[in-house]
C-alpha atoms as a PDB file:
ATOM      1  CA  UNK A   1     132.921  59.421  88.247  1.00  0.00           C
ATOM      2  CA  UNK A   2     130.154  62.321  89.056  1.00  0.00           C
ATOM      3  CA  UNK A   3     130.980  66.124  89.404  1.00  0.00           C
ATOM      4  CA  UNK A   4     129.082  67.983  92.238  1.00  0.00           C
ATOM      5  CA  UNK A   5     130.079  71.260  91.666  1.00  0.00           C
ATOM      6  CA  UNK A   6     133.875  71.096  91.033  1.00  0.00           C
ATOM      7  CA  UNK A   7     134.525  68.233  93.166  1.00  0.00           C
ATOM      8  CA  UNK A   8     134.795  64.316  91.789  1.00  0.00           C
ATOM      9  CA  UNK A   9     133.481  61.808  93.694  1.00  0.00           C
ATOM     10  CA  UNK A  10     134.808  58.155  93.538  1.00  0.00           C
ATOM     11  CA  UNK A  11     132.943  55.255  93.992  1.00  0.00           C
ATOM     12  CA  UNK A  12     135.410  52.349  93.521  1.00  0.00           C
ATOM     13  CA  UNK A  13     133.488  50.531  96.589  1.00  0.00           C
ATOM     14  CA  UNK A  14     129.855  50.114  96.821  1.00  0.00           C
ATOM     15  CA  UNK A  15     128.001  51.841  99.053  1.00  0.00           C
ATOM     16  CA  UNK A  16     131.254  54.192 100.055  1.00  0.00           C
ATOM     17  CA  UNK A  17     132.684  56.860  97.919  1.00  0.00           C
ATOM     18  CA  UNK A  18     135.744  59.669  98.433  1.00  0.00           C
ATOM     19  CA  UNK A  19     135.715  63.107  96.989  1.00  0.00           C
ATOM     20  CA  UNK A  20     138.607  65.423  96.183  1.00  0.00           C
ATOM     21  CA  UNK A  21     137.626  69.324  94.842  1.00  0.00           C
ATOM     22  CA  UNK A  22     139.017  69.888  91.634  1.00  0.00           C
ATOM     23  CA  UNK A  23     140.717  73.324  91.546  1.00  0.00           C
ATOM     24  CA  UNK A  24     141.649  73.257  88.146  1.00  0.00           C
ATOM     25  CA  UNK A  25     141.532  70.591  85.811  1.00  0.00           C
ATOM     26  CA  UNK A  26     144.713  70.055  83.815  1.00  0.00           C
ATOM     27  CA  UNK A  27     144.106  67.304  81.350  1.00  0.00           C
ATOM     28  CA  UNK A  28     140.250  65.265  80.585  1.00  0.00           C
ATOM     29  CA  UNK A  29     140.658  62.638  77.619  1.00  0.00           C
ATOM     30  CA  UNK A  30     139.530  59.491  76.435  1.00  0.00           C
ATOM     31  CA  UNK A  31     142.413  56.659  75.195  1.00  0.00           C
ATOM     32  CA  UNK A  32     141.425  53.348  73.887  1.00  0.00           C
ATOM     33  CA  UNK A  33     141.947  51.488  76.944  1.00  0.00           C
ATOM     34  CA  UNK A  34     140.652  54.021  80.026  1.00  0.00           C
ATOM     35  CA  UNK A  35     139.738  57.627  80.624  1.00  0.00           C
ATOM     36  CA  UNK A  36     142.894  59.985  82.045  1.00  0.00           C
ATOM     37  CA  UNK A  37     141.774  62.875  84.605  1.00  0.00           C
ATOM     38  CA  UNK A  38     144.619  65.263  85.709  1.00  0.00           C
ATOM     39  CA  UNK A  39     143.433  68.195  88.085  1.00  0.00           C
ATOM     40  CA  UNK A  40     145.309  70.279  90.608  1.00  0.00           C
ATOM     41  CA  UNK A  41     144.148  69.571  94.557  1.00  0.00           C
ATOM     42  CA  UNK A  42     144.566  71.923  97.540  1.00  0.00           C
ATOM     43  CA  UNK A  43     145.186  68.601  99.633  1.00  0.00           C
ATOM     44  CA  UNK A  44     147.256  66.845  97.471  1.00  0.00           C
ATOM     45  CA  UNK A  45     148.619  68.837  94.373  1.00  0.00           C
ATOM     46  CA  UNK A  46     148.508  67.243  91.246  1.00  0.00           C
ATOM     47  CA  UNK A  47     146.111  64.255  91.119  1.00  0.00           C
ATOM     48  CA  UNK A  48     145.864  61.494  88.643  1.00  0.00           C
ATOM     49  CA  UNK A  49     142.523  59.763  88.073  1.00  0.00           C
ATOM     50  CA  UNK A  50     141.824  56.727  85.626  1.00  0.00           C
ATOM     51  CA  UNK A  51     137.737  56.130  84.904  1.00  0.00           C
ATOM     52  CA  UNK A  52     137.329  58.099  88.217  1.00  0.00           C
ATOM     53  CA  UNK A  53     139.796  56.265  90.812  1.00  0.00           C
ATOM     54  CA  UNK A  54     142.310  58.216  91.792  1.00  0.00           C
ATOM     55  CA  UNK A  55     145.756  56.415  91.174  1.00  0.00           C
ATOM     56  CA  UNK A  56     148.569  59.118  91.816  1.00  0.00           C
ATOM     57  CA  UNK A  57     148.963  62.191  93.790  1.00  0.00           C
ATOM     58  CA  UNK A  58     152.380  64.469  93.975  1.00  0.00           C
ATOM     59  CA  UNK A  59     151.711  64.622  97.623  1.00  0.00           C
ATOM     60  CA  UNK A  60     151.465  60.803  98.915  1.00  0.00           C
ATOM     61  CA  UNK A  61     152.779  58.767  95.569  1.00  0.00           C
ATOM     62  CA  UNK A  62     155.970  58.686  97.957  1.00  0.00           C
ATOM     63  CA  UNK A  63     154.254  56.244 100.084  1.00  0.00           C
ATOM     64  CA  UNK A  64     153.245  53.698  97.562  1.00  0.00           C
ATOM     65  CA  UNK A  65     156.078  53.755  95.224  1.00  0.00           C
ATOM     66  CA  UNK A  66     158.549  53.716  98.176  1.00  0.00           C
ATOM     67  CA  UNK A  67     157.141  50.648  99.865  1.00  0.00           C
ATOM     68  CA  UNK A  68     156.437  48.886  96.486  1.00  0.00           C
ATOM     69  CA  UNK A  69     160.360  48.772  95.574  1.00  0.00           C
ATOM     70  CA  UNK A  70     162.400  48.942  98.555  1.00  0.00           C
ATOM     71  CA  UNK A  71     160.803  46.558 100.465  1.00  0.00           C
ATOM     72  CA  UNK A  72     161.421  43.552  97.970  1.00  0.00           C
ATOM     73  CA  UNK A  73     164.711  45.295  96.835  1.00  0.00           C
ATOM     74  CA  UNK A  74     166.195  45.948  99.663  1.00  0.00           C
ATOM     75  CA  UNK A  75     165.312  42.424 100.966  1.00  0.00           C
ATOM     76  CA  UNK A  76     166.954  40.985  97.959  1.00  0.00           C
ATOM     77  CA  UNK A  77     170.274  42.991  98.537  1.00  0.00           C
ATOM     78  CA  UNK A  78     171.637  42.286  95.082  1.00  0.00           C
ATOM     79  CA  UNK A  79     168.862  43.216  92.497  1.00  0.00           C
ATOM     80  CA  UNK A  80     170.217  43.747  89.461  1.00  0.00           C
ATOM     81  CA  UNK A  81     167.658  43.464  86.658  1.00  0.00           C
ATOM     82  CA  UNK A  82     164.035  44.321  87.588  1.00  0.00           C
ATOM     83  CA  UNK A  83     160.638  44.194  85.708  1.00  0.00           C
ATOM     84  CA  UNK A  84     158.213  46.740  86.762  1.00  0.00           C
ATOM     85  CA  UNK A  85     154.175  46.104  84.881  1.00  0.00           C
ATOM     86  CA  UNK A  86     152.259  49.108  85.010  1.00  0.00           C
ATOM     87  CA  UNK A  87     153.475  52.272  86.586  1.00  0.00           C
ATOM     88  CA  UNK A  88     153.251  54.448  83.695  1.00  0.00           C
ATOM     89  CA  UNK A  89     152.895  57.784  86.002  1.00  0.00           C
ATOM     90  CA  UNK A  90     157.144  56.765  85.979  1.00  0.00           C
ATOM     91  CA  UNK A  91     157.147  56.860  89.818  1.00  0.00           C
ATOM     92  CA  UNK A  92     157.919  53.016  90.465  1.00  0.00           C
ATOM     93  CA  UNK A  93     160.736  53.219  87.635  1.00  0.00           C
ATOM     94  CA  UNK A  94     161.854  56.338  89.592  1.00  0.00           C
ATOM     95  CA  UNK A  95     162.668  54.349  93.266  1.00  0.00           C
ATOM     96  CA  UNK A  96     163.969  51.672  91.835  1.00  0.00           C
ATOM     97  CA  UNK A  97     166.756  53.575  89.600  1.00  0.00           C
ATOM     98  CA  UNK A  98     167.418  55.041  92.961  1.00  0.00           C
ATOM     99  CA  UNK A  99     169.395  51.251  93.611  1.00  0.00           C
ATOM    100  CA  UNK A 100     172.147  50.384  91.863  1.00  0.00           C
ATOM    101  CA  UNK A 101     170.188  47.927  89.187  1.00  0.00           C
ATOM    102  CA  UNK A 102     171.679  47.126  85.606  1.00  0.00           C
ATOM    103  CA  UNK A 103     168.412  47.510  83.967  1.00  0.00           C
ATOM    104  CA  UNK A 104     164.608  48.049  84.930  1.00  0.00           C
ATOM    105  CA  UNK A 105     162.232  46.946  82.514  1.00  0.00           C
ATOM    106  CA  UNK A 106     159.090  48.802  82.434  1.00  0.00           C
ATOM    107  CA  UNK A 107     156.071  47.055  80.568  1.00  0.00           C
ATOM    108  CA  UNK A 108     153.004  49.681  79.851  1.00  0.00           C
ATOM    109  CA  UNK A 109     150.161  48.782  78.552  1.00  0.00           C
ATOM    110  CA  UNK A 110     148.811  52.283  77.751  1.00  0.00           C
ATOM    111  CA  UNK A 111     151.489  54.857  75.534  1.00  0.00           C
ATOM    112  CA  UNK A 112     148.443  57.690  76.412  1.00  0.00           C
ATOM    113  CA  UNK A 113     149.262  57.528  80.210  1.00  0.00           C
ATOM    114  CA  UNK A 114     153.056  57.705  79.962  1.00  0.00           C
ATOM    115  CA  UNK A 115     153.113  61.012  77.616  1.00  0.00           C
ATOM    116  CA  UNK A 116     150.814  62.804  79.633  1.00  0.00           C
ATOM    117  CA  UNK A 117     152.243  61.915  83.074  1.00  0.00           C
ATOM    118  CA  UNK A 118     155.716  63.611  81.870  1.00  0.00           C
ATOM    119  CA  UNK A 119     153.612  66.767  80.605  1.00  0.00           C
ATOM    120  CA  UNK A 120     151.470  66.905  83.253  1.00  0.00           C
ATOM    121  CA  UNK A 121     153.429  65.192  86.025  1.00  0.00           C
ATOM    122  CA  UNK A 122     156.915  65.672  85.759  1.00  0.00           C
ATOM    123  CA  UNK A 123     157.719  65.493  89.790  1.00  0.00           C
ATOM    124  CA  UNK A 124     156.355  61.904  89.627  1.00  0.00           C
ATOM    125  CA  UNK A 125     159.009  60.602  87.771  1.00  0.00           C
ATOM    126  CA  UNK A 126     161.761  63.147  88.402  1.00  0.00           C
ATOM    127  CA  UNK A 127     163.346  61.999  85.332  1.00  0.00           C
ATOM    128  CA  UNK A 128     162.989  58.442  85.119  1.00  0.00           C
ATOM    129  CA  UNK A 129     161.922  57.919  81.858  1.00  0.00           C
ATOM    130  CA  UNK A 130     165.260  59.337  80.636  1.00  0.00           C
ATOM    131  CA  UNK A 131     167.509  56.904  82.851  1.00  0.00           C
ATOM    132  CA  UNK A 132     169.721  55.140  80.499  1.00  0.00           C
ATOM    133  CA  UNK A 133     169.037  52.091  82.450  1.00  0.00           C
ATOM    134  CA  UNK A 134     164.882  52.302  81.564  1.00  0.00           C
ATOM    135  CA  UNK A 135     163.770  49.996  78.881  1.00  0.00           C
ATOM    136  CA  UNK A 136     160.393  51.065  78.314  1.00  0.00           C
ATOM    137  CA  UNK A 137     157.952  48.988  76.502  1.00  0.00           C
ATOM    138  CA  UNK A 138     154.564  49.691  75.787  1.00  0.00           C
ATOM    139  CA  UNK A 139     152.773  46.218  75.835  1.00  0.00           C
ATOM    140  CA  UNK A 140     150.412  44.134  77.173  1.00  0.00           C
ATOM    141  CA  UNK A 141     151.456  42.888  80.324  1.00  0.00           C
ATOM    142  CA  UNK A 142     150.452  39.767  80.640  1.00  0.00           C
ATOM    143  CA  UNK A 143     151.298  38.876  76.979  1.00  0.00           C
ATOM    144  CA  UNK A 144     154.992  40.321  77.941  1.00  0.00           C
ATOM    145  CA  UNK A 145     155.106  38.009  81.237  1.00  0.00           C
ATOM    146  CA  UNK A 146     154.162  35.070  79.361  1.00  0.00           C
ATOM    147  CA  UNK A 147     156.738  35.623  76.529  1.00  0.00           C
ATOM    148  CA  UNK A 148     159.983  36.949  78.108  1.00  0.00           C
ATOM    149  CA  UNK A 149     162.793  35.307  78.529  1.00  0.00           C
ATOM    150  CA  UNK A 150     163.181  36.001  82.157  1.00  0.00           C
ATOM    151  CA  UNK A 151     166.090  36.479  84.316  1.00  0.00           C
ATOM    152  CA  UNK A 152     164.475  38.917  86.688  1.00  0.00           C
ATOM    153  CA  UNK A 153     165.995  39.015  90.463  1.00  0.00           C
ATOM    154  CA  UNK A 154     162.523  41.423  91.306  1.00  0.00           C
ATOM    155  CA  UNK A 155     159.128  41.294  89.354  1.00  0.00           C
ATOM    156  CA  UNK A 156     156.665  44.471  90.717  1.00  0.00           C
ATOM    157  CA  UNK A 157     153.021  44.014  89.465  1.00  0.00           C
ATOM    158  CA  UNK A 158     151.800  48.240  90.229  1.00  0.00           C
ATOM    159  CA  UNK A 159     148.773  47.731  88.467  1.00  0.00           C
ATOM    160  CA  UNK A 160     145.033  49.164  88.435  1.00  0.00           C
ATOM    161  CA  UNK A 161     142.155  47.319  90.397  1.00  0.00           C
ATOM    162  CA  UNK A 162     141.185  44.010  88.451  1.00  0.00           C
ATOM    163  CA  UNK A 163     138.647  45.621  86.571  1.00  0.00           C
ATOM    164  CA  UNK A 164     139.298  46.391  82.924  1.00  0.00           C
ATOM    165  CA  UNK A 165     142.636  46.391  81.200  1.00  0.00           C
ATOM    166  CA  UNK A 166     144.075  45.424  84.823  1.00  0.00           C
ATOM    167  CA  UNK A 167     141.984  42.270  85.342  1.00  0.00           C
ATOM    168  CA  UNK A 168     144.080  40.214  83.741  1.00  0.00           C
ATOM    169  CA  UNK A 169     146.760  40.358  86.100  1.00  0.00           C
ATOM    170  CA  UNK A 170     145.104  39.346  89.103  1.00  0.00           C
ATOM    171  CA  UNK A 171     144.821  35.822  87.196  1.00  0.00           C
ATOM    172  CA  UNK A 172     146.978  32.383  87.988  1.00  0.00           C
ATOM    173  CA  UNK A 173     148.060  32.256  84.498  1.00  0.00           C
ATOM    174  CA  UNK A 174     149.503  35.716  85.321  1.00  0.00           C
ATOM    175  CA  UNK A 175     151.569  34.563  88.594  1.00  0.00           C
ATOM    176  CA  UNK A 176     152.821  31.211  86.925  1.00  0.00           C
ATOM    177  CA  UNK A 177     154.302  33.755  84.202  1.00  0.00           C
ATOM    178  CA  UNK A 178     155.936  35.548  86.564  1.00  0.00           C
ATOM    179  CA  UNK A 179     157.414  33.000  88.837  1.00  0.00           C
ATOM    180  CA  UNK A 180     158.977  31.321  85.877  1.00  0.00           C
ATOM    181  CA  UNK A 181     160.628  34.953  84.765  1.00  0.00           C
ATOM    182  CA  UNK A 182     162.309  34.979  88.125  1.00  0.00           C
ATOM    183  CA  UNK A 183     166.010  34.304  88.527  1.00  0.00           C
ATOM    184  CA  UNK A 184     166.470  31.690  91.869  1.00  0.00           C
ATOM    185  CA  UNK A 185     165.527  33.643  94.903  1.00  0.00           C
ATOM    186  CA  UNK A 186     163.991  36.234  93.026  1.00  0.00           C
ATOM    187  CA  UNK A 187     160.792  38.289  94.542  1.00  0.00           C
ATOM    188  CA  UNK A 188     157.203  39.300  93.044  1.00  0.00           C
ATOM    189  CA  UNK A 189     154.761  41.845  94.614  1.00  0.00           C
ATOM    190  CA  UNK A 190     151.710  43.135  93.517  1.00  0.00           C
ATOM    191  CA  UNK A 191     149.494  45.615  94.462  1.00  0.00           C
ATOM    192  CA  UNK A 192     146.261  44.062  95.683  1.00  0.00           C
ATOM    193  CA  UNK A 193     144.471  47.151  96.741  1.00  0.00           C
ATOM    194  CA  UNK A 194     142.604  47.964 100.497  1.00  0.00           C
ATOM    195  CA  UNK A 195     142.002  44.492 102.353  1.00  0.00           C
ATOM    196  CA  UNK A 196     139.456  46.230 104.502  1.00  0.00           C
ATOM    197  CA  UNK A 197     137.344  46.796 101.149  1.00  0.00           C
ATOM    198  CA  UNK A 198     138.927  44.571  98.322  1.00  0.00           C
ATOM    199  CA  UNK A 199     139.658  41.697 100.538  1.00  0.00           C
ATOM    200  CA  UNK A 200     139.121  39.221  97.949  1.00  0.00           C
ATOM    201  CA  UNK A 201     141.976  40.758  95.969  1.00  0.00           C
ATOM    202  CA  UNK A 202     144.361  39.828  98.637  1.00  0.00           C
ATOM    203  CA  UNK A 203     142.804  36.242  98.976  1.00  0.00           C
ATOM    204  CA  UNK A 204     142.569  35.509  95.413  1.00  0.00           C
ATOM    205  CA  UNK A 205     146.874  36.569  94.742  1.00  0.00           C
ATOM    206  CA  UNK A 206     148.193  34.808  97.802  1.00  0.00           C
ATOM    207  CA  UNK A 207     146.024  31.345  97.211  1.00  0.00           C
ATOM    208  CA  UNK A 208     147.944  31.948  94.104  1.00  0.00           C
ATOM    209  CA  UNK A 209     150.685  32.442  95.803  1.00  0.00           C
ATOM    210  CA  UNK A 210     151.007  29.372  98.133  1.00  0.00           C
ATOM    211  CA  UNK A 211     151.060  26.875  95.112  1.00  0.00           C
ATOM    212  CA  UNK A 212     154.082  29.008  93.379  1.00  0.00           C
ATOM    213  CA  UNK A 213     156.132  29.935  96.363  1.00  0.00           C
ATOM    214  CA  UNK A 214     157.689  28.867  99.602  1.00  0.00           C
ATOM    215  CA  UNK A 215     157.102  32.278 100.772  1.00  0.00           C
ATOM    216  CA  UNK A 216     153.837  33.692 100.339  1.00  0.00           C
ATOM    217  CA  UNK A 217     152.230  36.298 102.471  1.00  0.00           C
ATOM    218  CA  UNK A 218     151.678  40.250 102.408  1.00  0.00           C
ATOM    219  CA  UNK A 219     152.590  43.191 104.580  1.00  0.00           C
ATOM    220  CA  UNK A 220     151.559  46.619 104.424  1.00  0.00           C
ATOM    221  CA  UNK A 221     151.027  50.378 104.202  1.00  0.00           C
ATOM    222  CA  UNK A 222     148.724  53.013 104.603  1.00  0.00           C
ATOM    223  CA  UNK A 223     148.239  55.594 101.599  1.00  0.00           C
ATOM    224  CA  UNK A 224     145.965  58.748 102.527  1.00  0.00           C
ATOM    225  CA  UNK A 225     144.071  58.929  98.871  1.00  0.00           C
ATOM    226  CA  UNK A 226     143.280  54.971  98.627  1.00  0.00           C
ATOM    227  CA  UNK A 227     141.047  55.427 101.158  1.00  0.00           C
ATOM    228  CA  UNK A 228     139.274  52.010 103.339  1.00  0.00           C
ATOM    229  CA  UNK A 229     142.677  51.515 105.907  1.00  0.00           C
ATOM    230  CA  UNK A 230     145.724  49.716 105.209  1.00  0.00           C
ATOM    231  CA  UNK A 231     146.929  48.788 101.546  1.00  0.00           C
ATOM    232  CA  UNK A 232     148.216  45.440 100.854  1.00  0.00           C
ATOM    233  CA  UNK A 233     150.872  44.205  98.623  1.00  0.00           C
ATOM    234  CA  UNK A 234     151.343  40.834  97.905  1.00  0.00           C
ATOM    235  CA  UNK A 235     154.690  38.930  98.515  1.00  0.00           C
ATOM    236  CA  UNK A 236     155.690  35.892  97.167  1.00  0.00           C
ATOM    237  CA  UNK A 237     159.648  34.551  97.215  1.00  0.00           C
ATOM    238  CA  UNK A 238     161.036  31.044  97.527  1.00  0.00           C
ATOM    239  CA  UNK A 239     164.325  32.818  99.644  1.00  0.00           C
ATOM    240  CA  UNK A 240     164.010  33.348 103.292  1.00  0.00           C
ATOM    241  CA  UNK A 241     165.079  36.828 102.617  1.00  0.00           C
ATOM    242  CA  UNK A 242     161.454  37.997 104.422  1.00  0.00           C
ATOM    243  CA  UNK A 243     163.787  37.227 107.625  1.00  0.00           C
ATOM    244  CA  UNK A 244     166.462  39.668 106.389  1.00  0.00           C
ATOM    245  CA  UNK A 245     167.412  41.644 110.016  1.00  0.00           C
ATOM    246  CA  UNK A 246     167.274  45.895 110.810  1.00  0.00           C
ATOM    247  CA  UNK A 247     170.821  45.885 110.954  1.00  0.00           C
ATOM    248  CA  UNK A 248     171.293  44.182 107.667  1.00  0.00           C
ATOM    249  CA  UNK A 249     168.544  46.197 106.352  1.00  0.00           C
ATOM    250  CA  UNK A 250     170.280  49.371 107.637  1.00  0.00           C
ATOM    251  CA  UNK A 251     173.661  48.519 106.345  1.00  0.00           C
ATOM    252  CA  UNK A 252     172.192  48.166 102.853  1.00  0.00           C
ATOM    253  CA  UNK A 253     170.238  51.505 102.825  1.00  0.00           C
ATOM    254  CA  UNK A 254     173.493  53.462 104.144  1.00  0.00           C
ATOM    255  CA  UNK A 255     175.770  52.100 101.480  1.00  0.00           C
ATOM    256  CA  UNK A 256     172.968  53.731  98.932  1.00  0.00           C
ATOM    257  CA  UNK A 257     173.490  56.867 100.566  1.00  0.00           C
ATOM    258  CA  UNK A 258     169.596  57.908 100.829  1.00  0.00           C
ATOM    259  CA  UNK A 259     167.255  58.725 102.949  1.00  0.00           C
ATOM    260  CA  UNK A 260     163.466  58.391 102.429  1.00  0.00           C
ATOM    261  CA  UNK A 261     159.672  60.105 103.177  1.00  0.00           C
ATOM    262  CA  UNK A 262     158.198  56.783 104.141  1.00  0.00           C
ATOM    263  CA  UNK A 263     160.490  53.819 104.091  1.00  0.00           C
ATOM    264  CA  UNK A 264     162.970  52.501 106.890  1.00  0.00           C
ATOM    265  CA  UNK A 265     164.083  49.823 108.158  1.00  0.00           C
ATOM    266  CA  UNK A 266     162.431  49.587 110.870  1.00  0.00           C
ATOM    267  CA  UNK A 267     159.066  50.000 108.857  1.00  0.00           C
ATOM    268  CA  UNK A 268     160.224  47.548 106.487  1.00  0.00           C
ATOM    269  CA  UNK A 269     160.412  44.508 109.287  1.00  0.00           C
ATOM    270  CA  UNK A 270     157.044  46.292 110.883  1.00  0.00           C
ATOM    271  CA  UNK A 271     154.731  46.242 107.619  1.00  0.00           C
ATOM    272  CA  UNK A 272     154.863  41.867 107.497  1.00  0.00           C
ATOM    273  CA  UNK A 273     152.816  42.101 111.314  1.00  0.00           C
ATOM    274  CA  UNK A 274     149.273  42.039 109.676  1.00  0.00           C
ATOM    275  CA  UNK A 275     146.666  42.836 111.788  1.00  0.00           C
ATOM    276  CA  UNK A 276     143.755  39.882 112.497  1.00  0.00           C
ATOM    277  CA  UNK A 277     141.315  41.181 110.105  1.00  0.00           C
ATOM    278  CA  UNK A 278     144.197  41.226 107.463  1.00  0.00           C
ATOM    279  CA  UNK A 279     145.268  37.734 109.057  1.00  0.00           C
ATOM    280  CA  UNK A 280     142.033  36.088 108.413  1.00  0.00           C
ATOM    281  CA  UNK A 281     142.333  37.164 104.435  1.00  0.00           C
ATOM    282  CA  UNK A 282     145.249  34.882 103.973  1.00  0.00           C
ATOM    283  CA  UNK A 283     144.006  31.284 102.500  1.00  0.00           C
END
């Protein structure tokens, strides 16, 4: 990360960079596993940065966190026990305790990045983290995938880029875990970053993919701050619930009651049509 004059500029892909001005920075420290940047944005409000890529903002997080869970939950229709890796900022935990789950198990591998997110970004998780149905765990990931028990009807990877302490989950290893901690029908997706820019990511998780599951494939959304086009999530399910219809959809999301700043389900059926370049990513 470089500062030119109150603004950081990332520069996550080579030979293209984003910059966001930094009107007042909140929160600048060093944890064992990553460096945590909190400033305020004009653009976005609060922004989250980890070794200079931007991960949250209060404006757009809706986006991301929305799509992550209620695609594959709402798809499943009767979720009742989900595992969510990553997502310390407490915004994944906070759309999925929106359904009416049993328990959500969230694994974290960094304590540093969960205390400071409810200090210094409170609207993220708009009180998550004290949902009686939040198990919080502050572990490795892939060490907690490879020794659970299981029994999970959705698994949602929301990690960093596989660089670091998020490497590791971008790995086969990783995905055989996780199939085997699904319950029968059960549904993993992971975040597998801008296809336009990171196309490998995509490649590499759904060749994965197609020797674990009968369904494997990806669909889509676009986040303003992740910047290179679409973002992809990988999808992987050995139910036909991909197929699940609007009206089905519909009936599920009006027995919940809410409404939502990015997800419907007519987006929901529309983010599986990948565009060719996305197409030709798929092994």
């Amino acid at each position: 990360m470089q500062n030119l004059t109150g603004w950081t500029v990332e520069t996550l892909h080579d030979g293209f960079a984003q910059a966001h001005r930094m009107d007042r920075v909140l929160y600048d420290s060093k944890t064992k596993h990553q460096r945590i940047v909190v400033f305020e944005s004009a653009q976005f409000g609060r922004v989250m940065t980890l070794d200079g890529v931007v991960q949250v903002t209060e404006r757009d997080n809706f986006i991301y966190h929305e799509m992550m869970t209620h695609v594959p939950l709402f798809a499943h229709g009767s979720a009742k026990r989900v595992l969510i890796i990553g997502g310390g900022d407490g915004g994944m935990a906070r759309e999925v305790l929106r359904h009416p789950v049993d328990q959500v198990t969230m694994v974290e591998i960094d304590g540093g990045v969960v205390d400071f997110c409810k200090e210094y970004l409170p609207t993220i998780s708009d009180g998550a983290f004290e949902d009686p149905r939040l198990d919080l765990q502050i572990a490795d990931g892939a060490g907690f995938m490879r020794d659970t028990a299981g029994g999970y009807d959705v698994i949602i990877v929301d990690s960093t880029d596989p660089v670091g302490p998020g490497e590791v989950l971008f790995t086969d290893h990783f995905y055989g875990h996780a199939k085997r901690a699904l319950t029968p029908g059960g549904i993993l997706v992971t975040q597998n970053g801008v296809p336009f820019m990171q196309g490998q990511e995509l490649t590499g998780t759904l060749r994965a993919f197609g020797s674990l599951f009968s369904d494997a494939y990806a669909y889509l959304a676009p986040v303003p701050t992740y910047q290179g086009g679409f973002m992809a999530f990988g999808w992987g399910t050995d139910s036909h619930v991909r197929d699940v219809d609007i009206a089905t959809l519909s009936a599920r999301v009006n027995n919940m009651g809410s409404s939502f700043g990015y997800y419907t389900p007519e987006v929901h059926k529309a983010a599986f049509a990948l565009p060719g370049y996305v197409k030709q990513l798929l092994p």
